[in-house]
PDB file of N, CA and C in Angstrom:
ATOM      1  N   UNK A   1     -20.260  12.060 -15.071  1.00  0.00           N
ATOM      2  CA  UNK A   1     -19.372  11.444 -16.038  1.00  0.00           C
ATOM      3  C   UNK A   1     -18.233  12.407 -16.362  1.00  0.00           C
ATOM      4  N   UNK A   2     -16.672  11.688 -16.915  1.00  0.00           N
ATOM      5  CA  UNK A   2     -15.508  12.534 -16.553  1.00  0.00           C
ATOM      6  C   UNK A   2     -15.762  13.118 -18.037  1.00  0.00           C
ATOM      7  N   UNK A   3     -15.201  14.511 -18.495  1.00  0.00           N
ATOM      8  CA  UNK A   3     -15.339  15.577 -19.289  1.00  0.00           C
ATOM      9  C   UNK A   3     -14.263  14.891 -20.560  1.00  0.00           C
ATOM     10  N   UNK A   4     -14.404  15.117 -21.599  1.00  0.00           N
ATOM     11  CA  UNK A   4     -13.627  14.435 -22.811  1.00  0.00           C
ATOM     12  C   UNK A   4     -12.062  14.757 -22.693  1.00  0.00           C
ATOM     13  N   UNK A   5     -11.917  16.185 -21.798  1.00  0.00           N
ATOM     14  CA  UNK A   5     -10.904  16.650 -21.620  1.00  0.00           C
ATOM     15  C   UNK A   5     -10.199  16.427 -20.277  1.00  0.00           C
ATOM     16  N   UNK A   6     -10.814  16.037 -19.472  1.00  0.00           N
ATOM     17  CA  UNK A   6     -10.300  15.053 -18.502  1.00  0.00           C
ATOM     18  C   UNK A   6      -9.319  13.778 -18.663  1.00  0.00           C
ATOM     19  N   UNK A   7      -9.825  13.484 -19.725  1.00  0.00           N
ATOM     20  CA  UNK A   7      -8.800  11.744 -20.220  1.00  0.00           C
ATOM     21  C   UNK A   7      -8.222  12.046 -20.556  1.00  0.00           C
ATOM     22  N   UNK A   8      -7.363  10.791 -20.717  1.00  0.00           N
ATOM     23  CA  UNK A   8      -5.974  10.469 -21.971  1.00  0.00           C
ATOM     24  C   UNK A   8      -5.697   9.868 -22.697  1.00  0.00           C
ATOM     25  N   UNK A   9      -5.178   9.629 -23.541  1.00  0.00           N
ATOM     26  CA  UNK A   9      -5.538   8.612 -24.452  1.00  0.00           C
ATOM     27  C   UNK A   9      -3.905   7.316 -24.094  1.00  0.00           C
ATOM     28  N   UNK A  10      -4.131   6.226 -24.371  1.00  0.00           N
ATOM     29  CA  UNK A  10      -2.872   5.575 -24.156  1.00  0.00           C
ATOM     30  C   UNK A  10      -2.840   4.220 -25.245  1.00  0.00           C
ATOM     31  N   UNK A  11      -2.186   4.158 -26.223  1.00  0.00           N
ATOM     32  CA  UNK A  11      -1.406   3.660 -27.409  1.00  0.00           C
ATOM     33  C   UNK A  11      -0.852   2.614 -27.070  1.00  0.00           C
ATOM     34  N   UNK A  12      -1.140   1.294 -27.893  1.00  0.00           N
ATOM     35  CA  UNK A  12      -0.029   0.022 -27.564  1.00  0.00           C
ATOM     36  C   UNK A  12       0.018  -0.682 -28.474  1.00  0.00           C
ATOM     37  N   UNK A  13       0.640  -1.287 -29.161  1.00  0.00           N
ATOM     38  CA  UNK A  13       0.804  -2.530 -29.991  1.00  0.00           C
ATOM     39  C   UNK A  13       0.873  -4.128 -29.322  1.00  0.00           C
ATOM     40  N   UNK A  14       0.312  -4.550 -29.694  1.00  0.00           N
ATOM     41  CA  UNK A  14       0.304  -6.042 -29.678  1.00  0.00           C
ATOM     42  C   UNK A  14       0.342  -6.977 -30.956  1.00  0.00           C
ATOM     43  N   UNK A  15       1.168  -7.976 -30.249  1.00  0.00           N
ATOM     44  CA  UNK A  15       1.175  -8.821 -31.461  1.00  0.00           C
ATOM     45  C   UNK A  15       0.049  -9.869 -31.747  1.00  0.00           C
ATOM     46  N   UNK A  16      -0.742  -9.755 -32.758  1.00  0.00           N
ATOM     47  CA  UNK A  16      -1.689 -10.989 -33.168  1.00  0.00           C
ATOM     48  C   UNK A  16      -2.339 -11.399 -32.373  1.00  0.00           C
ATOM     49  N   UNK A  17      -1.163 -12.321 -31.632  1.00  0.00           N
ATOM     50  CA  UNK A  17      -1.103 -13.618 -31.110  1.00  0.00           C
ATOM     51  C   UNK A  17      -2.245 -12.720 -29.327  1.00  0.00           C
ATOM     52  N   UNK A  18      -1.303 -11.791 -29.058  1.00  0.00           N
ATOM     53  CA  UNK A  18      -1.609 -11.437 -27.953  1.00  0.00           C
ATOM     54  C   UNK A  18      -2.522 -10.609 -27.747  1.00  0.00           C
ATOM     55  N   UNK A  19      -3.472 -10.079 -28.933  1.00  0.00           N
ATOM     56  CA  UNK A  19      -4.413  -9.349 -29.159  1.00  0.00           C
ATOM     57  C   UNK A  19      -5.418 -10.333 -28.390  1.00  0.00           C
ATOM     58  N   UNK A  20      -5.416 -11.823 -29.557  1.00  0.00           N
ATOM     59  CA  UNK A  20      -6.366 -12.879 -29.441  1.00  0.00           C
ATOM     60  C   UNK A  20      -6.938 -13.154 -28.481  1.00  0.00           C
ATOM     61  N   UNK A  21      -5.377 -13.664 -27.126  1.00  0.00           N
ATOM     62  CA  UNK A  21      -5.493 -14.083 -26.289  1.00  0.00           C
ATOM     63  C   UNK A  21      -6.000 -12.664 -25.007  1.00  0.00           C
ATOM     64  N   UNK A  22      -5.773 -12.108 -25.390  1.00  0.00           N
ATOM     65  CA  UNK A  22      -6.498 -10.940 -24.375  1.00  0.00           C
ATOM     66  C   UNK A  22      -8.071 -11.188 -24.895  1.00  0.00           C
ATOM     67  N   UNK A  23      -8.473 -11.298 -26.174  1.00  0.00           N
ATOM     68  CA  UNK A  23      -9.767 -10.578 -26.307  1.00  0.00           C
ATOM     69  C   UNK A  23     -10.597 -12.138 -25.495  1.00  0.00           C
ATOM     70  N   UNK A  24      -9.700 -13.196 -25.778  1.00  0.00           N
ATOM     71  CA  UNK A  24     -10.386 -14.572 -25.134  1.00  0.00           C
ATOM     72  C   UNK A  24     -11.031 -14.202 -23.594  1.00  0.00           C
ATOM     73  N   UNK A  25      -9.686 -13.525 -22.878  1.00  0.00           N
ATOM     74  CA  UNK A  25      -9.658 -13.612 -21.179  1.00  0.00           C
ATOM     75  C   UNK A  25     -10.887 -12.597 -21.499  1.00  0.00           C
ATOM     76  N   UNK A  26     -11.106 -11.551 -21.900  1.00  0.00           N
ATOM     77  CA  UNK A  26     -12.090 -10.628 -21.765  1.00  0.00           C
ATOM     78  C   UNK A  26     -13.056 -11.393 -22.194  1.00  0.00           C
ATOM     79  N   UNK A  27     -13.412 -11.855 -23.015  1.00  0.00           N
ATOM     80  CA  UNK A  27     -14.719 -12.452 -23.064  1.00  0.00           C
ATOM     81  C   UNK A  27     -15.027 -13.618 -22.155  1.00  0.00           C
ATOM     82  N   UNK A  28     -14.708 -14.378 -21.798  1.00  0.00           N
ATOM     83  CA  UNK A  28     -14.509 -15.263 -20.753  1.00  0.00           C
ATOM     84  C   UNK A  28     -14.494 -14.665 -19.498  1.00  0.00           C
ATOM     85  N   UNK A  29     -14.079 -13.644 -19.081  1.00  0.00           N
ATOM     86  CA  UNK A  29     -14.338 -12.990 -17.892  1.00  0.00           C
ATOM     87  C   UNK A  29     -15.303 -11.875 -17.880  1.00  0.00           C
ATOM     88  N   UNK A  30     -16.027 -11.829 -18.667  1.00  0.00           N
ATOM     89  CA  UNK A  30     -17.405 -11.566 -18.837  1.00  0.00           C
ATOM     90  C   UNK A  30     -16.845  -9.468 -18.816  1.00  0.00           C
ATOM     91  N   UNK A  31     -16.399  -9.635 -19.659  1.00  0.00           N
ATOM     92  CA  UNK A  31     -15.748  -8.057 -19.841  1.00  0.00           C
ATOM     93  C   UNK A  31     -16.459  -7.494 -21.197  1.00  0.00           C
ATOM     94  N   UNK A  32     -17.008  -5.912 -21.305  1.00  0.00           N
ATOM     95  CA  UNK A  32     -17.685  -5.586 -22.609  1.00  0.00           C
ATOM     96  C   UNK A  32     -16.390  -5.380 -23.659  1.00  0.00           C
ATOM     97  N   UNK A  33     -15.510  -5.024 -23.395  1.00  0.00           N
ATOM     98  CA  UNK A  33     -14.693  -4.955 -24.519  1.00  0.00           C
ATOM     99  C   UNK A  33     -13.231  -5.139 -23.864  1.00  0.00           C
ATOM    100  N   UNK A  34     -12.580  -5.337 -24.913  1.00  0.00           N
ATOM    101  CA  UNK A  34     -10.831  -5.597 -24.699  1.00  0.00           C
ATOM    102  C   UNK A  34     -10.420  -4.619 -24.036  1.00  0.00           C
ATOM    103  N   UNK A  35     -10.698  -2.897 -24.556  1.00  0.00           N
ATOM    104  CA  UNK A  35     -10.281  -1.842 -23.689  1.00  0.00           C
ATOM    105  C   UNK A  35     -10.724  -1.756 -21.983  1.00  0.00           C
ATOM    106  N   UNK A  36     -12.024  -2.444 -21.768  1.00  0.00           N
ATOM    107  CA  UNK A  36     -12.350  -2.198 -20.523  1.00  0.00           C
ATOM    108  C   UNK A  36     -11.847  -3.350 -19.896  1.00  0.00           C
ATOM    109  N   UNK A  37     -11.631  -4.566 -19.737  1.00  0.00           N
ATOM    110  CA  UNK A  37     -10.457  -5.393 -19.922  1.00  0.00           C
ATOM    111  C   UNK A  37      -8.900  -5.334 -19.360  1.00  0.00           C
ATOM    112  N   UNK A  38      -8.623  -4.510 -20.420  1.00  0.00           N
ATOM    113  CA  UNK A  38      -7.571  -3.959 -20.182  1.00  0.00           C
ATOM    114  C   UNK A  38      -7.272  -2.830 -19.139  1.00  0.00           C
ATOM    115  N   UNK A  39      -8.012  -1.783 -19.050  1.00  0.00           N
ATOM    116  CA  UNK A  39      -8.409  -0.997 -18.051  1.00  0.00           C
ATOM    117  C   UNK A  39      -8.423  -1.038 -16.722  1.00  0.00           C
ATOM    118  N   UNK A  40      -9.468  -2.249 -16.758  1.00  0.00           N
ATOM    119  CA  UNK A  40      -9.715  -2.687 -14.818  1.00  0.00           C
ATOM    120  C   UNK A  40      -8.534  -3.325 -14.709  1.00  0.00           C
ATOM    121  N   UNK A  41      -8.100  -4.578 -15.348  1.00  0.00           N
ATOM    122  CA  UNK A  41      -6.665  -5.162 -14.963  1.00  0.00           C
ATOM    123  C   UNK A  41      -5.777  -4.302 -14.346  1.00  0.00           C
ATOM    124  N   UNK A  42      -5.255  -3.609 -15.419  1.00  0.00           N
ATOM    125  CA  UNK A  42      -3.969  -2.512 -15.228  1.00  0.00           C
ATOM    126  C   UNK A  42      -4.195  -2.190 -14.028  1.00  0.00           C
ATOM    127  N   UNK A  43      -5.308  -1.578 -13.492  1.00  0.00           N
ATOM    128  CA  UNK A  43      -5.737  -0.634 -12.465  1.00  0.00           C
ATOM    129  C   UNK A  43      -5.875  -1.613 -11.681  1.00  0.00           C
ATOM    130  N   UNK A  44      -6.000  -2.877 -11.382  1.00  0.00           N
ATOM    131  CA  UNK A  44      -6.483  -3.352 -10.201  1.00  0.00           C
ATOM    132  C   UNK A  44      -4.551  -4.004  -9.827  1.00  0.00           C
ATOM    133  N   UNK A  45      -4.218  -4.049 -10.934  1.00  0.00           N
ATOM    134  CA  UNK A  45      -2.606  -4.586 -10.860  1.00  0.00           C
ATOM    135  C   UNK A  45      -1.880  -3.441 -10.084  1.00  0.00           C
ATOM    136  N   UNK A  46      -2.110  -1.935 -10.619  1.00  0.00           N
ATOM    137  CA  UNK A  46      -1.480  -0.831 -10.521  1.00  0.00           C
ATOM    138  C   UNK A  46      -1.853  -0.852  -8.962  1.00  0.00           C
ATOM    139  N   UNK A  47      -3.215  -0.771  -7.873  1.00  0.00           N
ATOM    140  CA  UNK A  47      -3.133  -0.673  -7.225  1.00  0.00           C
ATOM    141  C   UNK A  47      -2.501  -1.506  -5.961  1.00  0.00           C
ATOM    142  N   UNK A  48      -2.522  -2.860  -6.126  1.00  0.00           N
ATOM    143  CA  UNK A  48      -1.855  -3.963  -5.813  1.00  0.00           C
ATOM    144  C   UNK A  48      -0.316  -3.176  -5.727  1.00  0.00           C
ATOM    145  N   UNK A  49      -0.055  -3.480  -6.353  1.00  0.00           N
ATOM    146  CA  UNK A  49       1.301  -2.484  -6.692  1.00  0.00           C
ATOM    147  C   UNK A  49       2.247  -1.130  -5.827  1.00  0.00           C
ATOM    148  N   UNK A  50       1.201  -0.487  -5.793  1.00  0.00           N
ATOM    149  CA  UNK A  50       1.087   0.898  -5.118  1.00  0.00           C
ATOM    150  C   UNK A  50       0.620   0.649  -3.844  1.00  0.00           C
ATOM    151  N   UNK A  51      -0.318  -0.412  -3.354  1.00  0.00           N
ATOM    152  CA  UNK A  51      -0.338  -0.928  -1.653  1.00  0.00           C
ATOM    153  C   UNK A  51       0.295  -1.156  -0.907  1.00  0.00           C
ATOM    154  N   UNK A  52       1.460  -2.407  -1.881  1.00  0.00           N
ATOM    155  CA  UNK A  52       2.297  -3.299  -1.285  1.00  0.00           C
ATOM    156  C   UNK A  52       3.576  -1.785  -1.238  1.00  0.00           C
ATOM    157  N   UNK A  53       4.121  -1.368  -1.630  1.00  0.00           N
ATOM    158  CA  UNK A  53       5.010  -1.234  -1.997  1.00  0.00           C
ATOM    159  C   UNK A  53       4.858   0.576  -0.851  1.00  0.00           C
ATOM    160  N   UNK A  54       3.649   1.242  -0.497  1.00  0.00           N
ATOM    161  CA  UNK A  54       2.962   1.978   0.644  1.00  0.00           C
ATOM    162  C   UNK A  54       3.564   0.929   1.918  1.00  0.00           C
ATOM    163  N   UNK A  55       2.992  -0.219   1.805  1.00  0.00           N
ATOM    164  CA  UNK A  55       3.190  -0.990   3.180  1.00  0.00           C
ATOM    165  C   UNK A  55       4.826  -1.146   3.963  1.00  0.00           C
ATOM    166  N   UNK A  56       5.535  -1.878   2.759  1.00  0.00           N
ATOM    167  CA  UNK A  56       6.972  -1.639   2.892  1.00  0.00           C
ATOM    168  C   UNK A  56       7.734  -0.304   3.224  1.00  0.00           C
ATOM    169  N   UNK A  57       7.185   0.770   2.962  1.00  0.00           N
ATOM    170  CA  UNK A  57       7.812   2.188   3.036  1.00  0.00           C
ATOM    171  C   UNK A  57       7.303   2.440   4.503  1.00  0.00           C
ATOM    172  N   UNK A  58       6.097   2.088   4.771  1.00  0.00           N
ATOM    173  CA  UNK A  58       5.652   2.758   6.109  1.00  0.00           C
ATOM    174  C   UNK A  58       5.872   1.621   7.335  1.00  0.00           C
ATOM    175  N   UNK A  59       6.368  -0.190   6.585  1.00  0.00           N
ATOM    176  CA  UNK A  59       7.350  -0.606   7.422  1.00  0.00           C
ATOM    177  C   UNK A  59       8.706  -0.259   8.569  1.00  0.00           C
ATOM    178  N   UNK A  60       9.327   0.101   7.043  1.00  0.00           N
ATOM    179  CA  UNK A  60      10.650   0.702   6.930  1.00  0.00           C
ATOM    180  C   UNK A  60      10.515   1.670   7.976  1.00  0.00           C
ATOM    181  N   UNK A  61       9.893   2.958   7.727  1.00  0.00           N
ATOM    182  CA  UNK A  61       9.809   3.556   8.756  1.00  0.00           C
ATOM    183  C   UNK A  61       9.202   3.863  10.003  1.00  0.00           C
ATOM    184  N   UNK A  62       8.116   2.359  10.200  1.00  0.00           N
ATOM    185  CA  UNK A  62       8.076   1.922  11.351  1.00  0.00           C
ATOM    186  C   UNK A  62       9.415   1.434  12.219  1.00  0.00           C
ATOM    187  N   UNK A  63      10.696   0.669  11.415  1.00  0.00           N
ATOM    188  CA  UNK A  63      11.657   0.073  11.868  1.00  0.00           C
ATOM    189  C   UNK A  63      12.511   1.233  12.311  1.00  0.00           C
ATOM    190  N   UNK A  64      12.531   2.373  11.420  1.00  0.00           N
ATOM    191  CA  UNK A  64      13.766   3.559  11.965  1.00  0.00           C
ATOM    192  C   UNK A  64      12.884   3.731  12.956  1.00  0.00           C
ATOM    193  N   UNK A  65      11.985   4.180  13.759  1.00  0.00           N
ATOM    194  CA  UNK A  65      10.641   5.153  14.359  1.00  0.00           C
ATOM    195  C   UNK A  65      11.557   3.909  15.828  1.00  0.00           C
ATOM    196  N   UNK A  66      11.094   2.355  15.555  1.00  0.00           N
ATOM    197  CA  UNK A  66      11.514   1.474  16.413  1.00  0.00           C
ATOM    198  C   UNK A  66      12.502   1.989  17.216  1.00  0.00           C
ATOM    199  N   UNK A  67      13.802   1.559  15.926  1.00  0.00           N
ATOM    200  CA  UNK A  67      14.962   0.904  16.975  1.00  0.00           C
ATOM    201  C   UNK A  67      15.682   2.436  17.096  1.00  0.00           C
ATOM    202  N   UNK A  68      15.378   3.933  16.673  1.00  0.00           N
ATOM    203  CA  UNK A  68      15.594   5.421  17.009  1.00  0.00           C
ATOM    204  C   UNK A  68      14.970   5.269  18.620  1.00  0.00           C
ATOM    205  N   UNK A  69      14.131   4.798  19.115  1.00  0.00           N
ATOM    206  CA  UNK A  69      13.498   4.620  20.117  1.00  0.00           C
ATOM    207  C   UNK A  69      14.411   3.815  21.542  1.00  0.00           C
ATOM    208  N   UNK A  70      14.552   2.347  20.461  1.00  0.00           N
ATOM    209  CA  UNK A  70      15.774   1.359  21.171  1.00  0.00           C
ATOM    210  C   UNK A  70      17.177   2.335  21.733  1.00  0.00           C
ATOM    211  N   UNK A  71      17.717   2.691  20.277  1.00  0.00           N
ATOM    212  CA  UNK A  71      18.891   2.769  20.687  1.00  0.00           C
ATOM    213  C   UNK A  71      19.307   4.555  21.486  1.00  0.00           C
ATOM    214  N   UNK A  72      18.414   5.206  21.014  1.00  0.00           N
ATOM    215  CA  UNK A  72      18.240   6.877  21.937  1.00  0.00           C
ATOM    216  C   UNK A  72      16.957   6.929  22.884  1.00  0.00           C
ATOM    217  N   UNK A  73      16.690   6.167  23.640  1.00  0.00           N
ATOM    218  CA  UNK A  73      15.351   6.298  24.388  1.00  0.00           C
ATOM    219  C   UNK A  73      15.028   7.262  24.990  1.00  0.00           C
ATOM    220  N   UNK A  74      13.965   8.276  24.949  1.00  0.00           N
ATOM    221  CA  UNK A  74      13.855   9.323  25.646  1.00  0.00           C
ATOM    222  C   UNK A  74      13.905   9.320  27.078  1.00  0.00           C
ATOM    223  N   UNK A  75      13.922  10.388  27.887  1.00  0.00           N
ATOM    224  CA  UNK A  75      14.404  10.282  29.209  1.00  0.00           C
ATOM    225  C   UNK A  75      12.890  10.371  29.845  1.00  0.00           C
ATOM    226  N   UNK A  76      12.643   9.216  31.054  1.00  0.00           N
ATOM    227  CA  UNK A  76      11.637   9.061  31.610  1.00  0.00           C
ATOM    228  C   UNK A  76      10.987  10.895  31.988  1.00  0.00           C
ATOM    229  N   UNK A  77       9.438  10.793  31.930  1.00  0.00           N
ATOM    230  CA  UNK A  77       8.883  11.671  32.236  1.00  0.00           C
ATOM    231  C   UNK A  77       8.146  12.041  33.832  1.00  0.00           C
ATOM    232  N   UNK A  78       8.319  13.096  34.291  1.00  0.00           N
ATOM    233  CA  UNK A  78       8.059  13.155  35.993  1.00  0.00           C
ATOM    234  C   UNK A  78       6.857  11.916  36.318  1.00  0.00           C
ATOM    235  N   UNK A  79       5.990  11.907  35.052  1.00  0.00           N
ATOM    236  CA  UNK A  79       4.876  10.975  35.527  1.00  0.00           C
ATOM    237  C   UNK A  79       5.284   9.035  35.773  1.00  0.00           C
ATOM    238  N   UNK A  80       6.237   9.318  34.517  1.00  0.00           N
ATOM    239  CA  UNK A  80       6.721   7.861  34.864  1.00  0.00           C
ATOM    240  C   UNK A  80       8.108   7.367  35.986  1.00  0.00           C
ATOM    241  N   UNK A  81       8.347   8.496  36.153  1.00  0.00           N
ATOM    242  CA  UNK A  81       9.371   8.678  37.914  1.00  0.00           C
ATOM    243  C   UNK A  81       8.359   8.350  38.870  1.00  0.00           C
ATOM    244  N   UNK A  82       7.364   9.380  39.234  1.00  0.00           N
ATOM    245  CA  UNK A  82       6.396   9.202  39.853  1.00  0.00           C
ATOM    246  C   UNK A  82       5.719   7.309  39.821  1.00  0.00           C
ATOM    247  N   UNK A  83       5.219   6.948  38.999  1.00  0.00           N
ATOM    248  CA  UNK A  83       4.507   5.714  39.000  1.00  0.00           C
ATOM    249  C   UNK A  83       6.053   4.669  39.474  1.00  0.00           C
ATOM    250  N   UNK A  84       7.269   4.612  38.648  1.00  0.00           N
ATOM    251  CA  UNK A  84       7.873   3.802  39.223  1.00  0.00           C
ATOM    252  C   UNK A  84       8.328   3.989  40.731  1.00  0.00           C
ATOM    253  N   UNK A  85       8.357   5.310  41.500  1.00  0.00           N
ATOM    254  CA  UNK A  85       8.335   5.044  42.608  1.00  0.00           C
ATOM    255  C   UNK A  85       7.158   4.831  43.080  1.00  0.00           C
ATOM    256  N   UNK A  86       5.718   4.702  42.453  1.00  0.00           N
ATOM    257  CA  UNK A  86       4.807   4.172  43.935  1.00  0.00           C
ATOM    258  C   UNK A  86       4.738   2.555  43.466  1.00  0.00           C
ATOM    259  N   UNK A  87       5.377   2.287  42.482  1.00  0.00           N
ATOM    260  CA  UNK A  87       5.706   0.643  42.243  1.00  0.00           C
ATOM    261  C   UNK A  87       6.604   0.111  43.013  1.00  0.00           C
ATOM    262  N   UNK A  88       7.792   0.979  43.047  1.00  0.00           N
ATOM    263  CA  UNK A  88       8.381   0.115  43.814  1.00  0.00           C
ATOM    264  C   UNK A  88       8.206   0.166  45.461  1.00  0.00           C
ATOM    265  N   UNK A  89       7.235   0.986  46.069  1.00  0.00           N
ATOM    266  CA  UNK A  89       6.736   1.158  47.330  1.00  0.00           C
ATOM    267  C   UNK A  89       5.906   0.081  47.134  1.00  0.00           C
ATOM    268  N   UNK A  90       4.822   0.023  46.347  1.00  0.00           N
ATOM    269  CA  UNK A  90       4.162  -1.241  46.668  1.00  0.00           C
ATOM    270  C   UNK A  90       4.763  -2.801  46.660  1.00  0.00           C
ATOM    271  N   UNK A  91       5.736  -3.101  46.039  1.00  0.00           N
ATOM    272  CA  UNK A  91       6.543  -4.163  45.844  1.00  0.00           C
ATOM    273  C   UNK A  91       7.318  -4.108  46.787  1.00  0.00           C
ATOM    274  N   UNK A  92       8.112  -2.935  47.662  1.00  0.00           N
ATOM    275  CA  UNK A  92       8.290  -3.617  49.018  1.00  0.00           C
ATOM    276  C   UNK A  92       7.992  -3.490  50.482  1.00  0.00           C
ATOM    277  N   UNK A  93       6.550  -2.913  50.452  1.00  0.00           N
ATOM    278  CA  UNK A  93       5.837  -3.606  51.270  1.00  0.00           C
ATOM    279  C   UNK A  93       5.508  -4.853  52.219  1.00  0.00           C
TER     280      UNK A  93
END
């Protein structure tokens, strides 16, 4: 279990109205209290969040990685000189 000094503490106001309706969803979603509730949400939102937004970045630089590839292609290697000439020996045969 994490040490008292490990945590943090984090502060919010709500209005009334929106206290209520949180403590409803928590009890209804079978949650022990509003804070834990509140807790897993955030965190399951936060990671959602932090996935999508990982995925797009390592898109992105899948796309530079791409078309750096497209448009500067490295220069064939002796092995692939080699294979395209015994390709094209076998093709004209």
């Amino acid at each position: 279990m994490a040490k008292d000094q490990d945590k943090a503490r984090f502060d919010t106001r709500l209005s009334k109205e929106q206290k209520e309706f949180f403590e409803k969803a928590a009890n209804l979603g079978g949650y022990r209290s509003l804070t834990d509730f509140v807790v897993l949400t955030v965190q399951e939102k936060a990671e959602e969040i932090i996935a999508e937004k990982e995925r797009i970045i390592s898109t992105e630089k899948d796309n530079e990685v791409f078309f750096e590839a497209l448009m500067n292609p490295p220069k064939p290697s002796k092995y692939l000189i080699s294979a395209k000439n015994e390709y094209n020996k076998l093709i004209s045969e």
